[in-house]
N, C-alpha and C. Protein backbone atom coordinates (compact mmCIF):
# COMPACT_ATOMS: atom_id res chain seq x y z
N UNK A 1 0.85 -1.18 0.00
CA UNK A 1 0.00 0.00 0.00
C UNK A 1 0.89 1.25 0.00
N UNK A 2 0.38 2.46 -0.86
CA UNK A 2 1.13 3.71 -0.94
C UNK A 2 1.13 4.82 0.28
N UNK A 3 1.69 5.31 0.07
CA UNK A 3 1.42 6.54 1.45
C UNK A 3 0.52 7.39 0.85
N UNK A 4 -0.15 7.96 1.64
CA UNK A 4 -1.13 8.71 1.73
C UNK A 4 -0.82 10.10 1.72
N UNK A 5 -1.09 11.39 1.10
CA UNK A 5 -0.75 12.64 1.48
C UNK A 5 -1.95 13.26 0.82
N UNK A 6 -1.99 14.69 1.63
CA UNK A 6 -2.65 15.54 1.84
C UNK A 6 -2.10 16.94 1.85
N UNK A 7 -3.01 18.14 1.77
CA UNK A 7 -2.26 19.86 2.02
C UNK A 7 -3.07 19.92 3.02
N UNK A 8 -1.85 20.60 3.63
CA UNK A 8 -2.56 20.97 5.17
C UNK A 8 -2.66 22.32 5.35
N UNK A 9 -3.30 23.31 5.27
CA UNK A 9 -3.39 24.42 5.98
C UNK A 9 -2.95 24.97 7.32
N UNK A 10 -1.95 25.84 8.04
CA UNK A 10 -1.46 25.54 9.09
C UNK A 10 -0.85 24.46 9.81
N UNK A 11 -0.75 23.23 8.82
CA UNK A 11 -0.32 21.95 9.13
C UNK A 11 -1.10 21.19 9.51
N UNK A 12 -2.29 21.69 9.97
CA UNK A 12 -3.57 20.90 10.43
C UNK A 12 -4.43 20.93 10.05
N UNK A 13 -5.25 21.56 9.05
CA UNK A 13 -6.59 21.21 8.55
C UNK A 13 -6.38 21.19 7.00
N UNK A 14 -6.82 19.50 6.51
CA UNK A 14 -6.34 19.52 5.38
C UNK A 14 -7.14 19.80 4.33
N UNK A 15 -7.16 20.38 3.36
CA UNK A 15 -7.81 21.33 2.30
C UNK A 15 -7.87 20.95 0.70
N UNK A 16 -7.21 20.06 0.87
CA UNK A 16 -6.92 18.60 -0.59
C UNK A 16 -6.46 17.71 -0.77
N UNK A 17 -6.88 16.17 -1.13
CA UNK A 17 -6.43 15.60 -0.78
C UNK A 17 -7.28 14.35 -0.95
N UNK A 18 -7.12 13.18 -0.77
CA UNK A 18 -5.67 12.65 -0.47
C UNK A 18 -5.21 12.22 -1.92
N UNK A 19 -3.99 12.60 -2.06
CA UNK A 19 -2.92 11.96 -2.83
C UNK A 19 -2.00 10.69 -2.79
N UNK A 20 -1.85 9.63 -3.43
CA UNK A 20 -1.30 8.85 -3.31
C UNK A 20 0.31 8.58 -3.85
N UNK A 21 1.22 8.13 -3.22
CA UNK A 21 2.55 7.70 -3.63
C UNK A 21 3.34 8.77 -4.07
N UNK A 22 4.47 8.18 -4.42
CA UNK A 22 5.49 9.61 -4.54
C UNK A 22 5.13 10.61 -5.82
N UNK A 23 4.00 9.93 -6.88
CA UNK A 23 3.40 10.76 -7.56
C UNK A 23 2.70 11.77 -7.24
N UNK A 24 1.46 11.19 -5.91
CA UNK A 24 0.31 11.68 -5.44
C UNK A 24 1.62 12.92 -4.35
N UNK A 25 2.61 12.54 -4.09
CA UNK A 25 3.37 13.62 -3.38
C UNK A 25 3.72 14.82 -3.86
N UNK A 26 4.21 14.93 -5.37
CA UNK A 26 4.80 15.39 -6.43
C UNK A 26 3.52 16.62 -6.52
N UNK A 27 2.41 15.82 -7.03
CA UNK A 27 1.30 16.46 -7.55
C UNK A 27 0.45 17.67 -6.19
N UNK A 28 0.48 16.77 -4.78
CA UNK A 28 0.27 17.30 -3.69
C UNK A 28 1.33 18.98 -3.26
N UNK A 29 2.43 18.73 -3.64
CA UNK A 29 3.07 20.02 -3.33
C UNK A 29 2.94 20.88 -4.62
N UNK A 30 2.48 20.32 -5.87
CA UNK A 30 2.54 21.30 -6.83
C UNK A 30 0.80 22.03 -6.29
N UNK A 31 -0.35 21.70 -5.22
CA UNK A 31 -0.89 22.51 -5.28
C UNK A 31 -0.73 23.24 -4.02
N UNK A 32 0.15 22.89 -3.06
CA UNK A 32 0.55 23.33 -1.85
C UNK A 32 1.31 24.83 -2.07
N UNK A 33 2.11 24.49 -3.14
CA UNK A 33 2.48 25.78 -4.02
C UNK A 33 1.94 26.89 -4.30
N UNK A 34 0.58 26.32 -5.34
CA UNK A 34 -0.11 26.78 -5.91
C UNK A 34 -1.00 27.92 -4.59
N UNK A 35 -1.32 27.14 -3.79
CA UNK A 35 -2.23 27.33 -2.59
C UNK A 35 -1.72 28.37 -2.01
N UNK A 36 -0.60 28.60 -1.50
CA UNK A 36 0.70 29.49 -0.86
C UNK A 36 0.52 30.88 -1.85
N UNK A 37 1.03 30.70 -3.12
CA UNK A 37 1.40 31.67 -3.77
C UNK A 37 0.24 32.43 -4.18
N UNK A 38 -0.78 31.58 -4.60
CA UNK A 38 -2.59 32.22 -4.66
C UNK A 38 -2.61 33.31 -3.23
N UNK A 39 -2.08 32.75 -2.32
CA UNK A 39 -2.46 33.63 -0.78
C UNK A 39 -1.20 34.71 -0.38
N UNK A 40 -0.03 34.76 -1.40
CA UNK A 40 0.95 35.88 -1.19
C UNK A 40 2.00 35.36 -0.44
N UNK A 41 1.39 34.16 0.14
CA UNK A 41 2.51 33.51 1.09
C UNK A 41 2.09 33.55 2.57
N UNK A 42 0.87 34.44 2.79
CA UNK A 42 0.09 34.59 4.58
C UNK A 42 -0.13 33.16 4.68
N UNK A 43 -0.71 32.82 4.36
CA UNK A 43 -1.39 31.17 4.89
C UNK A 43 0.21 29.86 4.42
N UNK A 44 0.14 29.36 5.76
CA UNK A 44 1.77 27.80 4.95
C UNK A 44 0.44 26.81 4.78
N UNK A 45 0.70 26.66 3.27
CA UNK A 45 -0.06 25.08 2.53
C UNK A 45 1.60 24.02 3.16
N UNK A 46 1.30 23.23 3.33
CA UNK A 46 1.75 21.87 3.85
C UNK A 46 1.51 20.67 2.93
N UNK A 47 2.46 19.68 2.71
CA UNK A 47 2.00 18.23 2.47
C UNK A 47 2.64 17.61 3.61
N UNK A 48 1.87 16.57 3.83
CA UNK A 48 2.32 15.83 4.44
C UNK A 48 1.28 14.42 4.81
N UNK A 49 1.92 13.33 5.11
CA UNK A 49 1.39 12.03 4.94
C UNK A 49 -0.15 12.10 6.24
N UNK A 50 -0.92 11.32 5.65
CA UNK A 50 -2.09 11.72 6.33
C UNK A 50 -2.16 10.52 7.35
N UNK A 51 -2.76 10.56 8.19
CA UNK A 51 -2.92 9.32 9.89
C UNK A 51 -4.40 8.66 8.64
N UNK A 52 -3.56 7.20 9.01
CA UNK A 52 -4.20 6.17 8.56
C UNK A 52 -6.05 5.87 9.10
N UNK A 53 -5.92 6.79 10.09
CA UNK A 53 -6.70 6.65 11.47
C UNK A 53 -8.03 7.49 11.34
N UNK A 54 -7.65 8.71 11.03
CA UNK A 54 -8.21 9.85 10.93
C UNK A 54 -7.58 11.26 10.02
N UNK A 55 -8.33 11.04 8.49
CA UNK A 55 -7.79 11.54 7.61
C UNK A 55 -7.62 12.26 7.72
N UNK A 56 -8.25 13.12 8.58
CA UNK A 56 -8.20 14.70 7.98
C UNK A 56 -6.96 15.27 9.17
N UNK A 57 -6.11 14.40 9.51
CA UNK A 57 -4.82 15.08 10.07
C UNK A 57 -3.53 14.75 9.61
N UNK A 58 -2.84 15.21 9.88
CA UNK A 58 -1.46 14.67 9.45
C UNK A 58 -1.01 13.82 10.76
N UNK A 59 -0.49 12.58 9.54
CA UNK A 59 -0.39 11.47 10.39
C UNK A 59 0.97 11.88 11.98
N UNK A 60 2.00 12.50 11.60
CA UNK A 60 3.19 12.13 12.45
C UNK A 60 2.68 13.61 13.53
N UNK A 61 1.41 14.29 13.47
CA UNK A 61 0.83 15.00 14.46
C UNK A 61 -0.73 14.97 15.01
N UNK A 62 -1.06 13.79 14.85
CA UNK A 62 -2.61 13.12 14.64
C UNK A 62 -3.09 13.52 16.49
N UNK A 63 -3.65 14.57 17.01
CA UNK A 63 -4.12 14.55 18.35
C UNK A 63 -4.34 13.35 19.05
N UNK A 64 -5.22 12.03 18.03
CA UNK A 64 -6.13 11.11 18.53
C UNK A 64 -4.92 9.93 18.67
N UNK A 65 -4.42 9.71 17.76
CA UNK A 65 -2.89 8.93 17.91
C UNK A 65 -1.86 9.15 18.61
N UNK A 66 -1.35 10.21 17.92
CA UNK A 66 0.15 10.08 18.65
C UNK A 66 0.21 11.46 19.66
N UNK A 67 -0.70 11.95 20.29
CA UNK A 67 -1.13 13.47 21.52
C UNK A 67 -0.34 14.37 21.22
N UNK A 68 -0.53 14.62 19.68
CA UNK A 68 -0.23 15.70 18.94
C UNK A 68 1.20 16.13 18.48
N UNK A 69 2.19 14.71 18.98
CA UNK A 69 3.18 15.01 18.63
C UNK A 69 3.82 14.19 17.37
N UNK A 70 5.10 14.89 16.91
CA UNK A 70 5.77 13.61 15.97
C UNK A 70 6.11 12.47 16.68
């Protein structure tokens, strides 16, 4: 199975997604980019691999998993 990724808004609320494998990674930061530069650069778009658990967080900071840490 591939890894999972997502854009995270502030690192935590994710806003597209999910993307799969180092393609779905590739494609994930080209709109994380996109997302950033649309906003001037105020808002950080994020990728990062999503919690198997509960999608809509990033996995290596998942509250419900790992108590919010890496």
């Amino acid at each position: 199975m591939s890894a999972e990724y997502g854009v995270f808004e502030h690192g935590t609320a994710m806003v597209d997604g999910p993307f799969y494998g180092d393609a779905g990674h590739r494609e994930a930061q080209t709109v994380a980019d996109a997302l950033t530069d649309a906003d001037d650069g105020n808002t950080p778009y994020t990728v990062a691999e999503v919690c198997p658990d509960h999608a809509e967080e990033p996995r290596a900071t998942c509250g419900e998993c790992f108590g919010g840490e890496p």
